[in-house]
Protein backbone atom coordinates (compact mmCIF):
# COMPACT_ATOMS: atom_id res chain seq x y z
CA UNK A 1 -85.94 -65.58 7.83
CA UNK A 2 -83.04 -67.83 7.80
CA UNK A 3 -80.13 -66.95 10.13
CA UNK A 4 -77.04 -65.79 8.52
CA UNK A 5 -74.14 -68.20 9.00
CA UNK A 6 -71.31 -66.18 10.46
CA UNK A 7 -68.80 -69.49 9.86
CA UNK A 8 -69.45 -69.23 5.89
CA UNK A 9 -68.81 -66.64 3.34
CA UNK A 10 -71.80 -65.69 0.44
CA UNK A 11 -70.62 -68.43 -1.70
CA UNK A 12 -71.65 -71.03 1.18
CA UNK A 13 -68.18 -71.48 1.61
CA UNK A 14 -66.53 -72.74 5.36
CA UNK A 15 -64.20 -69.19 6.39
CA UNK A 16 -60.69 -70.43 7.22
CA UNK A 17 -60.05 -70.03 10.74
CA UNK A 18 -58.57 -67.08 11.80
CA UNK A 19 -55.80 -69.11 13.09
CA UNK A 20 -54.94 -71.22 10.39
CA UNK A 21 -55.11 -67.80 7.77
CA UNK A 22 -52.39 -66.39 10.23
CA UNK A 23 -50.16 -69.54 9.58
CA UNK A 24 -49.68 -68.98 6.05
CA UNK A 25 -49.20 -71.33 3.04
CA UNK A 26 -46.18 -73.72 3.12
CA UNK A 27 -44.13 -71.15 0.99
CA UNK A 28 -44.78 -67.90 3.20
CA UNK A 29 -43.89 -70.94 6.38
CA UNK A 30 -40.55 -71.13 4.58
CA UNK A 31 -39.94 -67.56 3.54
CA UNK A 32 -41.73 -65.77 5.80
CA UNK A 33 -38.75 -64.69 8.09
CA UNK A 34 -36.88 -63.07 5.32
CA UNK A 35 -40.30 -61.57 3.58
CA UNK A 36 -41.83 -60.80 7.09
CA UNK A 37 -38.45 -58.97 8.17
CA UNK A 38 -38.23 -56.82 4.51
CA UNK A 39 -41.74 -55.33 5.11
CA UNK A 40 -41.26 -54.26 8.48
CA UNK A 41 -37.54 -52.76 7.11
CA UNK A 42 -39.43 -50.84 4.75
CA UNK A 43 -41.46 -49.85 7.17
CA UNK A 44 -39.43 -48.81 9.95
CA UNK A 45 -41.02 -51.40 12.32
CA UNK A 46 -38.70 -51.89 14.98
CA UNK A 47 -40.17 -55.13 15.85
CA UNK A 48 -38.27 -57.55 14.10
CA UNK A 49 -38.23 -61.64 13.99
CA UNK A 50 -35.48 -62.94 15.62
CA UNK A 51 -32.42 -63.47 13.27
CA UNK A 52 -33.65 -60.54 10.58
CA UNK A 53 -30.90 -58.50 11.95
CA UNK A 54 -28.57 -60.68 10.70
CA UNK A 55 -30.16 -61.22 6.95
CA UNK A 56 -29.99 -57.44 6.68
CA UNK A 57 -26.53 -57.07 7.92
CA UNK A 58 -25.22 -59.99 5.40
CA UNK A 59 -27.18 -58.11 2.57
CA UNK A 60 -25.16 -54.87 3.58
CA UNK A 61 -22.23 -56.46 3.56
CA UNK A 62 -22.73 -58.65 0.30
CA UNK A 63 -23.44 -55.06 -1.41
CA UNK A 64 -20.38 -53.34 0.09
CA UNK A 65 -18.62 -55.95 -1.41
CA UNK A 66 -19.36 -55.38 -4.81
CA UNK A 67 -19.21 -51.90 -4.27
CA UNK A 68 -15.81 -52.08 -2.95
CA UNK A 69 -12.93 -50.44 -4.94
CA UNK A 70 -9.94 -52.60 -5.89
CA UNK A 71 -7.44 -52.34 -3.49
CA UNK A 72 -4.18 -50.15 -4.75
CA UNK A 73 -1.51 -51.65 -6.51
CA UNK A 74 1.37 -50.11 -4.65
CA UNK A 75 3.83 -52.79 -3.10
CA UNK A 76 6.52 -50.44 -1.92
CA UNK A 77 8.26 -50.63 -4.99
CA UNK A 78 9.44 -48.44 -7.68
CA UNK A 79 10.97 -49.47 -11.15
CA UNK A 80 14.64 -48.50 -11.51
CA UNK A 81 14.56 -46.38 -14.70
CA UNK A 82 11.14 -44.47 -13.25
CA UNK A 83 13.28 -44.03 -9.88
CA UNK A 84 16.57 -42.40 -12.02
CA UNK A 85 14.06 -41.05 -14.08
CA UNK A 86 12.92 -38.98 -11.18
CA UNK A 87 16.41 -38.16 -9.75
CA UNK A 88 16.23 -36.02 -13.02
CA UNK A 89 18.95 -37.87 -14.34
CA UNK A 90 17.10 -38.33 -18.04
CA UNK A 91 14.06 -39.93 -19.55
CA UNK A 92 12.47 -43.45 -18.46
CA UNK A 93 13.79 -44.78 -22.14
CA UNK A 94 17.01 -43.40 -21.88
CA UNK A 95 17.79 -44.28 -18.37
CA UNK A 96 16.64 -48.36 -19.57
CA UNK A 97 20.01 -47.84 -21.68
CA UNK A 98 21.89 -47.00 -18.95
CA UNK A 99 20.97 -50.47 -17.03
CA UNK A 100 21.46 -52.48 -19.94
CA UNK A 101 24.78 -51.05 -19.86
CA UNK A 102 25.57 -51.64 -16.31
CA UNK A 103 25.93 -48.07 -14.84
CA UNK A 104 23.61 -48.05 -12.26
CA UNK A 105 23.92 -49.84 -9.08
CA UNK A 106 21.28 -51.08 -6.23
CA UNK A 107 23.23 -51.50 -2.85
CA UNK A 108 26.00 -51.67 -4.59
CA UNK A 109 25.57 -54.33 -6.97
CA UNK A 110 25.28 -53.43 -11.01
CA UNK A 111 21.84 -53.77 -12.09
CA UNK A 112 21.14 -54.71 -15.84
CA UNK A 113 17.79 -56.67 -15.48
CA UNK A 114 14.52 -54.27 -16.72
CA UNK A 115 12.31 -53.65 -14.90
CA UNK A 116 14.51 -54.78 -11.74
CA UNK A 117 11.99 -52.80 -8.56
CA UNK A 118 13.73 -50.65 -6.45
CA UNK A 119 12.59 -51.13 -2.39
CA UNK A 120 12.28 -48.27 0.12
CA UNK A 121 15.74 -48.58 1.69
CA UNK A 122 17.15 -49.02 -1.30
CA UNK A 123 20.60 -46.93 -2.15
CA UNK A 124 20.42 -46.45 -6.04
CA UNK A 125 24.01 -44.90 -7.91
CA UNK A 126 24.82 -43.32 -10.73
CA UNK A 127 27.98 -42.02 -11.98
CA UNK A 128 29.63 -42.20 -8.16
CA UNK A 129 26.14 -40.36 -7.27
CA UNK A 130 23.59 -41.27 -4.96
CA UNK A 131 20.26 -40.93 -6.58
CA UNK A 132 17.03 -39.16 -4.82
CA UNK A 133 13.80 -39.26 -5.89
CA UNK A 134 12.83 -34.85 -7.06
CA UNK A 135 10.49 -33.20 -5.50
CA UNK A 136 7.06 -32.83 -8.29
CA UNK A 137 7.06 -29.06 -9.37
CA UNK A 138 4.45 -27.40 -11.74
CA UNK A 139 5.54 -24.39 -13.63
CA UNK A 140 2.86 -22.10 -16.71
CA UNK A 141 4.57 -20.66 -19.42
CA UNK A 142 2.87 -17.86 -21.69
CA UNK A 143 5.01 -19.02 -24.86
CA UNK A 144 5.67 -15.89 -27.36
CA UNK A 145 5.66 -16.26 -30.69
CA UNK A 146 9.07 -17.78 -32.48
CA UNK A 147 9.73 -20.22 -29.84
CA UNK A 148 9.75 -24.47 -30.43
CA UNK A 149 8.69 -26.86 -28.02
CA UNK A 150 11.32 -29.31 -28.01
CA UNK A 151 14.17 -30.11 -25.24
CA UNK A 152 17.19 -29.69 -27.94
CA UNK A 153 17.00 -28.70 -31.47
CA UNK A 154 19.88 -29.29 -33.66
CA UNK A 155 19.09 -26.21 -35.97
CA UNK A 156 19.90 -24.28 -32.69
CA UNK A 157 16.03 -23.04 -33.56
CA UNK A 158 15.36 -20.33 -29.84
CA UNK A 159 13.48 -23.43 -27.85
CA UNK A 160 10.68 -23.18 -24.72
CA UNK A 161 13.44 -24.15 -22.52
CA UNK A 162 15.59 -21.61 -22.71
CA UNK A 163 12.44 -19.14 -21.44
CA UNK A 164 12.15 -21.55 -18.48
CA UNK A 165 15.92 -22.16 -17.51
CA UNK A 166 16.77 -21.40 -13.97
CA UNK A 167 13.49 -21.86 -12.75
CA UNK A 168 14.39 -25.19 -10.58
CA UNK A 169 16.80 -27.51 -10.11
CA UNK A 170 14.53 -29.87 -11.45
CA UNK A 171 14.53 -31.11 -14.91
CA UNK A 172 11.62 -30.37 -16.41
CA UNK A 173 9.65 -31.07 -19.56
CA UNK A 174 6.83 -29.12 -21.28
CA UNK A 175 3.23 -31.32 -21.53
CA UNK A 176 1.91 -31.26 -24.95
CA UNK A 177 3.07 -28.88 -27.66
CA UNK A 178 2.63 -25.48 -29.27
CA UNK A 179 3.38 -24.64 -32.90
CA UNK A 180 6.46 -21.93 -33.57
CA UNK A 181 3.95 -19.25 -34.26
CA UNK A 182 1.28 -20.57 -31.61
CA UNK A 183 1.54 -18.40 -28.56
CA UNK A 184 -0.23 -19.10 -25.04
CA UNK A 185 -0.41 -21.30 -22.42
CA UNK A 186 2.37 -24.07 -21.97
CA UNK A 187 2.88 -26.39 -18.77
CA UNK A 188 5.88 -27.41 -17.49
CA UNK A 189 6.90 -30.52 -15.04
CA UNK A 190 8.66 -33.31 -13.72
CA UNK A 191 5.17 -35.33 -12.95
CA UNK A 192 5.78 -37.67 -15.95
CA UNK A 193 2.44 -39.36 -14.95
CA UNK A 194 0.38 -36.57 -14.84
CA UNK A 195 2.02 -35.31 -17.98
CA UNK A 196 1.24 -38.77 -19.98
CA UNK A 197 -2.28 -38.47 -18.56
CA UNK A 198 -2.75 -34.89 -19.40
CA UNK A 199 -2.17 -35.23 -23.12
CA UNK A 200 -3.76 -38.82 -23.87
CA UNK A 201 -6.61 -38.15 -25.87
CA UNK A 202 -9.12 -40.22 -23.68
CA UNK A 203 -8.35 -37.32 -21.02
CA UNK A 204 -10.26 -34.96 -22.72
CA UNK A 205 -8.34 -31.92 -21.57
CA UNK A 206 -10.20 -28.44 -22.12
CA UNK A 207 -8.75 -25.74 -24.03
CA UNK A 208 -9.62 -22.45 -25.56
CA UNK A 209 -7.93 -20.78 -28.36
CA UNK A 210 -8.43 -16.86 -29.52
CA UNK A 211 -8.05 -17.33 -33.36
CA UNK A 212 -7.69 -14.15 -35.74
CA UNK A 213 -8.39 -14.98 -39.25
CA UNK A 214 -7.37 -13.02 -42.53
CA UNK A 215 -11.24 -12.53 -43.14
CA UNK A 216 -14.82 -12.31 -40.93
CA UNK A 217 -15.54 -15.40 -40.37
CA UNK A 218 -19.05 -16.17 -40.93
CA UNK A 219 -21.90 -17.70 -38.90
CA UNK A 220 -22.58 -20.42 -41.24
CA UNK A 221 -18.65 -21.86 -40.84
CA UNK A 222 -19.51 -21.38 -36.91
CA UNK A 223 -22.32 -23.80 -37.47
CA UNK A 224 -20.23 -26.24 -39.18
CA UNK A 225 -17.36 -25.98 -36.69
CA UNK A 226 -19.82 -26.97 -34.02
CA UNK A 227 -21.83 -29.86 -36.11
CA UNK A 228 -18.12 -31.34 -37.28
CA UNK A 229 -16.08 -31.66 -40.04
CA UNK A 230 -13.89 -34.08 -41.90
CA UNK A 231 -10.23 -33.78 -42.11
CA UNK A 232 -7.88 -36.03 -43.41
CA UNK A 233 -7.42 -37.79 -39.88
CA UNK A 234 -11.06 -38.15 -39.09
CA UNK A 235 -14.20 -36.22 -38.12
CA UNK A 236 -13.66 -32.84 -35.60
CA UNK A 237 -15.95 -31.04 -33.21
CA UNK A 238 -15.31 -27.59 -31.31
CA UNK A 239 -17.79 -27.75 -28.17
CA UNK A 240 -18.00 -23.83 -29.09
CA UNK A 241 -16.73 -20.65 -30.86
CA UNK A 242 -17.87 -17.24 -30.44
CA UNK A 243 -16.36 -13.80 -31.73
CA UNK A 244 -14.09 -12.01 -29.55
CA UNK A 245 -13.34 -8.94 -31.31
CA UNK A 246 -16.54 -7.10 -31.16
CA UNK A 247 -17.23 -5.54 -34.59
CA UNK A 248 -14.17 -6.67 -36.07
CA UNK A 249 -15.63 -10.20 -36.86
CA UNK A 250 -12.28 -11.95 -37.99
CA UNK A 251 -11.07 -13.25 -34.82
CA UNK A 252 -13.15 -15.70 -32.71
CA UNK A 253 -12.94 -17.56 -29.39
CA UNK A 254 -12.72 -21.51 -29.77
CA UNK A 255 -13.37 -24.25 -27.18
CA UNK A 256 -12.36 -27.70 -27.58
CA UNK A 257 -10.97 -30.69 -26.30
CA UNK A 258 -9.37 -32.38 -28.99
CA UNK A 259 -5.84 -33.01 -28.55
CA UNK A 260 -4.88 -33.66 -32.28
CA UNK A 261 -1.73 -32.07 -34.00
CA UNK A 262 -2.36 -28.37 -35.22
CA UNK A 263 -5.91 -28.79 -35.16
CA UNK A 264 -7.40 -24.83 -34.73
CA UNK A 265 -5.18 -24.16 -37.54
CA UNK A 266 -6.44 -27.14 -39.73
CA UNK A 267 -9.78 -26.41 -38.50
CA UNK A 268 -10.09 -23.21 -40.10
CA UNK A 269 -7.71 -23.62 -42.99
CA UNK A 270 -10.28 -26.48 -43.96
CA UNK A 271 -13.06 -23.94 -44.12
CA UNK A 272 -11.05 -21.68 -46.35
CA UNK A 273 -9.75 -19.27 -43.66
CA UNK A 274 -5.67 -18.38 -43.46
CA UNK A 275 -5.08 -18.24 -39.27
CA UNK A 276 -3.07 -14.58 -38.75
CA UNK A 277 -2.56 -15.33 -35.36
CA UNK A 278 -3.38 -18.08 -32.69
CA UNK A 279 -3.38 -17.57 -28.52
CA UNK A 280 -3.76 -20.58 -26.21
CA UNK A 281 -5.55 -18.72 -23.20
CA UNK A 282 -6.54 -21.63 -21.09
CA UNK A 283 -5.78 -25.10 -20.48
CA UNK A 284 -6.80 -27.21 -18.84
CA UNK A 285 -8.94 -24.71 -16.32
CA UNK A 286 -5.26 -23.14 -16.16
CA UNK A 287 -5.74 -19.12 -17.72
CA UNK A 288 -3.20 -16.33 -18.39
CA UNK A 289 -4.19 -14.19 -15.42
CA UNK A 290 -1.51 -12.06 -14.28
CA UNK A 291 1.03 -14.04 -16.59
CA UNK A 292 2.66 -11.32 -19.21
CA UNK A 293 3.85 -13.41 -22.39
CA UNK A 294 7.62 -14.83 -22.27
CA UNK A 295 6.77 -15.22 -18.30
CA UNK A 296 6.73 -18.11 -16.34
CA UNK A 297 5.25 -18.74 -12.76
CA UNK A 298 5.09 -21.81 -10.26
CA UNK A 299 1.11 -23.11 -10.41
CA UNK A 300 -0.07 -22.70 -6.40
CA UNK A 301 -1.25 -25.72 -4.55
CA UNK A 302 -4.62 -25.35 -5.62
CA UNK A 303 -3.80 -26.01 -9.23
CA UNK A 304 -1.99 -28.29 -8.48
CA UNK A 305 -4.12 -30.21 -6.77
CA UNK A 306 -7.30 -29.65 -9.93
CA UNK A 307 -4.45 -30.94 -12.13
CA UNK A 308 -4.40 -34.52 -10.14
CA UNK A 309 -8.47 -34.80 -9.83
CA UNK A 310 -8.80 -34.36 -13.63
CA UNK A 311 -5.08 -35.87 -14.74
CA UNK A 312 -4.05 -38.10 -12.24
CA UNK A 313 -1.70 -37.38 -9.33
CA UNK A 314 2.12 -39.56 -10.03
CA UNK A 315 1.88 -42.71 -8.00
CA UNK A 316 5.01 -45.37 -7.09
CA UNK A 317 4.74 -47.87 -9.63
């Protein structure tokens, strides 16, 4: 018999020495302290080739990099009409007249630029007054029915403000708007940021309506009202209705997020339905709990604090 030859394989072939197999190709040669050092990673070999602890440490660093978030905008400045704005003086636009006609000062010096940045420091007057930044307060309104929202009204129409009058010494403003006959939930405040963010329709703000209707409403207009319908401003989609009166099947719960003007009421008027009566009962997460209608209360902390994750908190500009 002839002797097997341990030095070749069954194809008569020479085996590589051992030694030369554990050398690798030229390319491994060249990679193979980076590949070598991502197996044993993987792995959780704590033997490592020397300098591996650095690759991985640039790679974690590269990747925290482009993970970072931007860093904030803030520069210690504020601009002038947000800063009288603020001191509850009037609104942003009205207070840019004011500096275009000279009667605010910074450190004594008239001010007519826009956009001119106020500093920390700075000593801002108005009228002979020194100007201070308010304190941010929150206040929920449960409007009745035969109040406006508007600040003034020239028909001398009963407005919202006149329900919250004497609540602070801060001027505020409601966010958003209810209809005359509308009744529910109305938010009140001086956070113009969080306001502007609250009722921009890419916010998305939740809120639930209690509609009763001069008929039943039927399950088939339900349907539609969740599938969407066309009105003369585009497409609409409640996320969900559901009756609320038990057997008295004319007045129905509605969830949505749309922001649009009068929208329950166009919502159901396009369906053929006359709305007898409509009730904000929560906005934005925000219900009537505890709040009898025509009353107003201060939101607590915690509210206030949901309000900034899902609006956006005011920051120095």
């Amino acid at each position: 018999m002839e002797k097997y030859n341990l030095d070749h394989n069954e194809e008569g072939r020479k085996k590589e020495p051992r030694r030369k197999r554990a050398e690798g190709n030229e390319f491994n040669k060249q990679n193979g302290d980076e590949n070598h050092n991502r197996r044993n990673f993987k792995k959780g070999n704590n033997k490592r080739l020397k300098g591996s602890d650095e690759i991985i440490q640039n790679k974690i660093n590269r990747r925290k990099t482009r993970q970072a978030p931007p860093e904030p905008k803030y520069d210690g400045t504020t601009r002038l009409n947000k800063y009288i704005s603020n001191a509850g003086i009037c609104s942003r636009r009205d207070a840019d007249k004011l500096i275009e006609a000279g009667a605010v000062t910074v450190n004594g010096e008239v001010i007519t630029v826009m956009g001119y940045r106020v500093k920390e420091g700075d000593v801002v007057s108005y009228a002979g007054r020194v100007l201070r930044s308010e304190p941010k307060r929150y206040f929920l309104l449960n409007k009745p029915k035969g109040y406006i929202t508007t600040l003034d009204d020239p028909q001398e129409r009963n407005t919202v403000m006149s329900l919250v009058q004497g609540c602070c010494r801060e001027r505020i403003y409601p966010v958003g708007r209810l209809d005359k006959n509308t009744t529910g939930l109305l938010l009140f405040t001086n956070d113009g940021e969080m306001a502007k963010r609250l009722t921009h329709p890419s916010s998305n703000i939740y809120k639930i309506y209690q509609v009763e209707c001069d008929r039943p409403v039927s399950n088939a207009d339900m349907k539609r009202m969740i599938e969407g319908i066309v009105l003369e401003d585009g497409p609409i989609a409640v996320d969900d209705v559901q009756y609320q009166g038990g057997q008295d099947r004319s007045i129905v719960g509605v969830a949505l997020h749309s922001g649009r003007n009068r929208i329950v009421r166009r919502i159901f008027e396009h369906l053929g339905y006359e709305v007898k009566k409509l009730d904000r009962t929560c906005f934005a997460g925000l219900t009537k709990k505890d709040l009898a209608r025509g009353r107003v209360r201060e939101l607590t902390q915690q509210e206030v604090n949901y309000l900034m994750m899902i609006g956006g908190s005011s920051v120095k500009k």
